[in-house]
C-alpha atoms as a PDB file:
ATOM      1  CA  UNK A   1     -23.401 -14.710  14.187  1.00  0.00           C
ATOM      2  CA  UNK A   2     -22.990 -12.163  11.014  1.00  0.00           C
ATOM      3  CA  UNK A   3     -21.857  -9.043  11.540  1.00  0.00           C
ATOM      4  CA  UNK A   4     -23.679  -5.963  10.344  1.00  0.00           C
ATOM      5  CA  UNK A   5     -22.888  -3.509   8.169  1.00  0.00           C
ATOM      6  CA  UNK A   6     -23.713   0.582   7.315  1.00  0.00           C
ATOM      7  CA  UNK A   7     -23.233   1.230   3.816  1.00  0.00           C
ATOM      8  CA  UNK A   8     -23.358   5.112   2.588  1.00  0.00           C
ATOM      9  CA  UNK A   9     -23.263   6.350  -0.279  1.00  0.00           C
ATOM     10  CA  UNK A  10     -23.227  10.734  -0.392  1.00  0.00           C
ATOM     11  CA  UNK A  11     -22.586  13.687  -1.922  1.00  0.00           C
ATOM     12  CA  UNK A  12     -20.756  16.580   0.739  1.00  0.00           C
ATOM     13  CA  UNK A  13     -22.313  19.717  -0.236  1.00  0.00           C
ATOM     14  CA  UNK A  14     -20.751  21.692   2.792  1.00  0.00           C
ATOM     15  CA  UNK A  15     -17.125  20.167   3.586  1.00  0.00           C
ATOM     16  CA  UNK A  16     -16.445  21.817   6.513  1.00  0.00           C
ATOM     17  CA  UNK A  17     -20.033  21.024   8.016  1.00  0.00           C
ATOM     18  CA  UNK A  18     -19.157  17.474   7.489  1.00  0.00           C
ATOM     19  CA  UNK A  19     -15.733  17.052   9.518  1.00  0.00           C
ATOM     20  CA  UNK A  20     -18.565  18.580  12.180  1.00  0.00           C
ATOM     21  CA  UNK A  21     -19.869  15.168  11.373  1.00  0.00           C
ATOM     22  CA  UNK A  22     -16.825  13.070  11.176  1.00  0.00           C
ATOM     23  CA  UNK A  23     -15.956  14.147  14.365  1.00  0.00           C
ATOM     24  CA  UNK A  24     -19.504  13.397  16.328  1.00  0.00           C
ATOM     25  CA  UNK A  25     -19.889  10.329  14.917  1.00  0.00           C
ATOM     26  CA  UNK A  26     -16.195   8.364  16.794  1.00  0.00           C
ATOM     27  CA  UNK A  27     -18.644   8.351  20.364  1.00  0.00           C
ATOM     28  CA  UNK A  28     -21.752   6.269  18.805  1.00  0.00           C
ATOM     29  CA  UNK A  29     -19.123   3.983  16.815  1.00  0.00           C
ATOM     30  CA  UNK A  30     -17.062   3.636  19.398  1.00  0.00           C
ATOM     31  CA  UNK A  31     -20.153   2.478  21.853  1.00  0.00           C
ATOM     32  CA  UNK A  32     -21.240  -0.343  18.943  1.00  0.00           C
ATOM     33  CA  UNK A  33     -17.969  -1.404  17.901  1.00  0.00           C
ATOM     34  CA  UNK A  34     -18.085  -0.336  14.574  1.00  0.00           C
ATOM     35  CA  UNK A  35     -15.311   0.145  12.048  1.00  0.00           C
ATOM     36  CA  UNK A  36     -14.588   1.409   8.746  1.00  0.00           C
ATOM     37  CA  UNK A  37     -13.890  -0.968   5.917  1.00  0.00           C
ATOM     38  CA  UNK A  38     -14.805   1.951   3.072  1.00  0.00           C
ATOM     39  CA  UNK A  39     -14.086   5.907   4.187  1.00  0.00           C
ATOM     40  CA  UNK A  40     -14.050   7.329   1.085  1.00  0.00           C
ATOM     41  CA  UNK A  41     -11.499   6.285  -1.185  1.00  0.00           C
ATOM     42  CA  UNK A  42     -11.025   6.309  -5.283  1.00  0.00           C
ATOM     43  CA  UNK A  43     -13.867   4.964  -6.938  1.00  0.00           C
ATOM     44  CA  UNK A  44     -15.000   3.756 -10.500  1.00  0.00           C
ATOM     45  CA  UNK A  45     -18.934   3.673 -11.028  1.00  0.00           C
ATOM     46  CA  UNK A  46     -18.608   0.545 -13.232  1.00  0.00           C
ATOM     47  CA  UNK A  47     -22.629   0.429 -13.631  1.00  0.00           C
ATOM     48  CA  UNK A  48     -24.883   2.424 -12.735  1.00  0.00           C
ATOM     49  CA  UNK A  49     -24.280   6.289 -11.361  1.00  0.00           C
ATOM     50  CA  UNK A  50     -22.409   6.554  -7.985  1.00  0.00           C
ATOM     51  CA  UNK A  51     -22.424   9.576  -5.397  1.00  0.00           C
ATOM     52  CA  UNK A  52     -18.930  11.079  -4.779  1.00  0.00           C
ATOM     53  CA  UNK A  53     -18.409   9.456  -1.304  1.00  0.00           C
ATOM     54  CA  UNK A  54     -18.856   5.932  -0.240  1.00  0.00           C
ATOM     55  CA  UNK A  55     -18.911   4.212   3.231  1.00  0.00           C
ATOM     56  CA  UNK A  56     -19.454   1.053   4.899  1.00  0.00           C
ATOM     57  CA  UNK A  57     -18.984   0.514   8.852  1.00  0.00           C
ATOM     58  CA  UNK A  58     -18.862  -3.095   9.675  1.00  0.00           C
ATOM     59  CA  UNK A  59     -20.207  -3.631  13.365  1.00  0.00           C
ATOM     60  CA  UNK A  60     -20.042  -6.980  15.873  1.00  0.00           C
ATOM     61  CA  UNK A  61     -23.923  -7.768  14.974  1.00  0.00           C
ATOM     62  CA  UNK A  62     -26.576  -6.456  13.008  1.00  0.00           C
ATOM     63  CA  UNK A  63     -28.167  -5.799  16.203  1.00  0.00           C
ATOM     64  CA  UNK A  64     -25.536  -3.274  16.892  1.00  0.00           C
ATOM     65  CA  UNK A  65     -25.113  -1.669  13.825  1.00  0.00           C
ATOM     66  CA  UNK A  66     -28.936  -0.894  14.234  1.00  0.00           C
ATOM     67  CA  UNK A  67     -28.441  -0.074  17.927  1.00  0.00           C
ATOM     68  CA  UNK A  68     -25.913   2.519  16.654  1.00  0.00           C
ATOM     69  CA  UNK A  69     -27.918   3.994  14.218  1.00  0.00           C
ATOM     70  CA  UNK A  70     -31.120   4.750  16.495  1.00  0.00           C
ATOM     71  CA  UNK A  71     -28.659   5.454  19.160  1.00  0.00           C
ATOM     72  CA  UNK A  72     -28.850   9.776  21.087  1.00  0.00           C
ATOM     73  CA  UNK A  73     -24.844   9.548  20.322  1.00  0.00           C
ATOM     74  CA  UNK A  74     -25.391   8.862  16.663  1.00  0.00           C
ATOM     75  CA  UNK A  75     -28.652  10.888  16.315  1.00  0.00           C
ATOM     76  CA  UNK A  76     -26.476  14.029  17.548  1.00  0.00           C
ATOM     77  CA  UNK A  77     -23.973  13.503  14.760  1.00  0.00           C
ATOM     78  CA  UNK A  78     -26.727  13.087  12.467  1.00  0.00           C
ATOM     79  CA  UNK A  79     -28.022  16.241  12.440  1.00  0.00           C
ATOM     80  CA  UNK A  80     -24.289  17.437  11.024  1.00  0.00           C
ATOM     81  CA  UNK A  81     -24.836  15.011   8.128  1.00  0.00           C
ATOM     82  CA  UNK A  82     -27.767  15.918   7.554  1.00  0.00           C
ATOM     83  CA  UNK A  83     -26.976  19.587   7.172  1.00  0.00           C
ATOM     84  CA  UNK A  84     -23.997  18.771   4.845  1.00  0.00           C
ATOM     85  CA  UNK A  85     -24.845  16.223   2.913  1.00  0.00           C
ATOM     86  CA  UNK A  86     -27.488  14.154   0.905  1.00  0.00           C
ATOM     87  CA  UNK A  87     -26.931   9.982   0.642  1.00  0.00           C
ATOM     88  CA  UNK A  88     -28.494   6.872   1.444  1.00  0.00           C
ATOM     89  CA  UNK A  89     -27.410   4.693   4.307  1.00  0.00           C
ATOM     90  CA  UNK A  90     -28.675   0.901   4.193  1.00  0.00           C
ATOM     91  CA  UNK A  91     -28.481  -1.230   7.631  1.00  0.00           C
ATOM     92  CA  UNK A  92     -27.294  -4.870   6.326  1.00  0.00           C
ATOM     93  CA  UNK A  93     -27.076  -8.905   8.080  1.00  0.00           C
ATOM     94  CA  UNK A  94     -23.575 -10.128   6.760  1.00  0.00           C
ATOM     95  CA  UNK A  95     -23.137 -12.984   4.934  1.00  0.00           C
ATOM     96  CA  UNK A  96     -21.533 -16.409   7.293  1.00  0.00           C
ATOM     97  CA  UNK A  97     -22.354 -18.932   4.369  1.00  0.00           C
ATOM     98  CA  UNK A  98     -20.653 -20.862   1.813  1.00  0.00           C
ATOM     99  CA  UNK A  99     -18.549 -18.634  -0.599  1.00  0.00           C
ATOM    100  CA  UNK A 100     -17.949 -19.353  -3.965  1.00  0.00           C
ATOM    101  CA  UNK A 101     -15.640 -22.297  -4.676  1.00  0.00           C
ATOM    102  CA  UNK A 102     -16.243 -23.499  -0.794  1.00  0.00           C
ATOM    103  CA  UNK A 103     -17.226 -26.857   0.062  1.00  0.00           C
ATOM    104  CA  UNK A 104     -20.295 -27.346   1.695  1.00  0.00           C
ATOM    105  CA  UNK A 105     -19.405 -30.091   3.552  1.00  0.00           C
ATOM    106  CA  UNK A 106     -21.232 -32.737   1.703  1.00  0.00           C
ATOM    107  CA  UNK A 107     -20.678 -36.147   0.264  1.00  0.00           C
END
């Protein structure tokens, strides 16, 4: 089964505010089984523009990393992010296929 991933992207316009966040949001991960791959980190925008902050929380199932989202736990920590930051957060099925340079498995 895929996992699931969150991926963020944001700009923190209230710092403090958003450790409010940081801190709410452990109980609704925690419940789903989600954990972060991306928390920031140095970034180049190679194309495109970027937002100062990136994120992505890989979870079990895409299931749960929807579960999480529309979860009271994660809805609670919401409102922090909401209040000190704007961003986009996608909901996304891994990939379990064939990766580049894989065989498929056929003759």
């Amino acid at each position: 089964m895929p996992r699931g991933y969150w991926i963020g992207h944001v700009d923190v316009s209230d710092p403090e505010r958003y450790r409010d966040y940081v801190a709410a949001n452990a109980a609704a991960f925690a419940r789903f089984g989600g954990r972060f791959l991306v928390r920031g980190g140095a970034l180049e925008a190679v194309e495109g523009t970027a937002r100062s902050r990136h994120v992505v929380i890989e979870f079990p199932s895409y299931a749960a990393a929807l579960a999480c989202y529309r979860s009271p736990e994660y809805a609670a920590a919401m409102s922090h992010r909401l209040a000190a930051s704007v961003g986009e957060i996608v909901v996304v099925e891994g990939y379990d296929g064939v990766q580049p340079g894989e065989s498929t498995g056929h003759a």
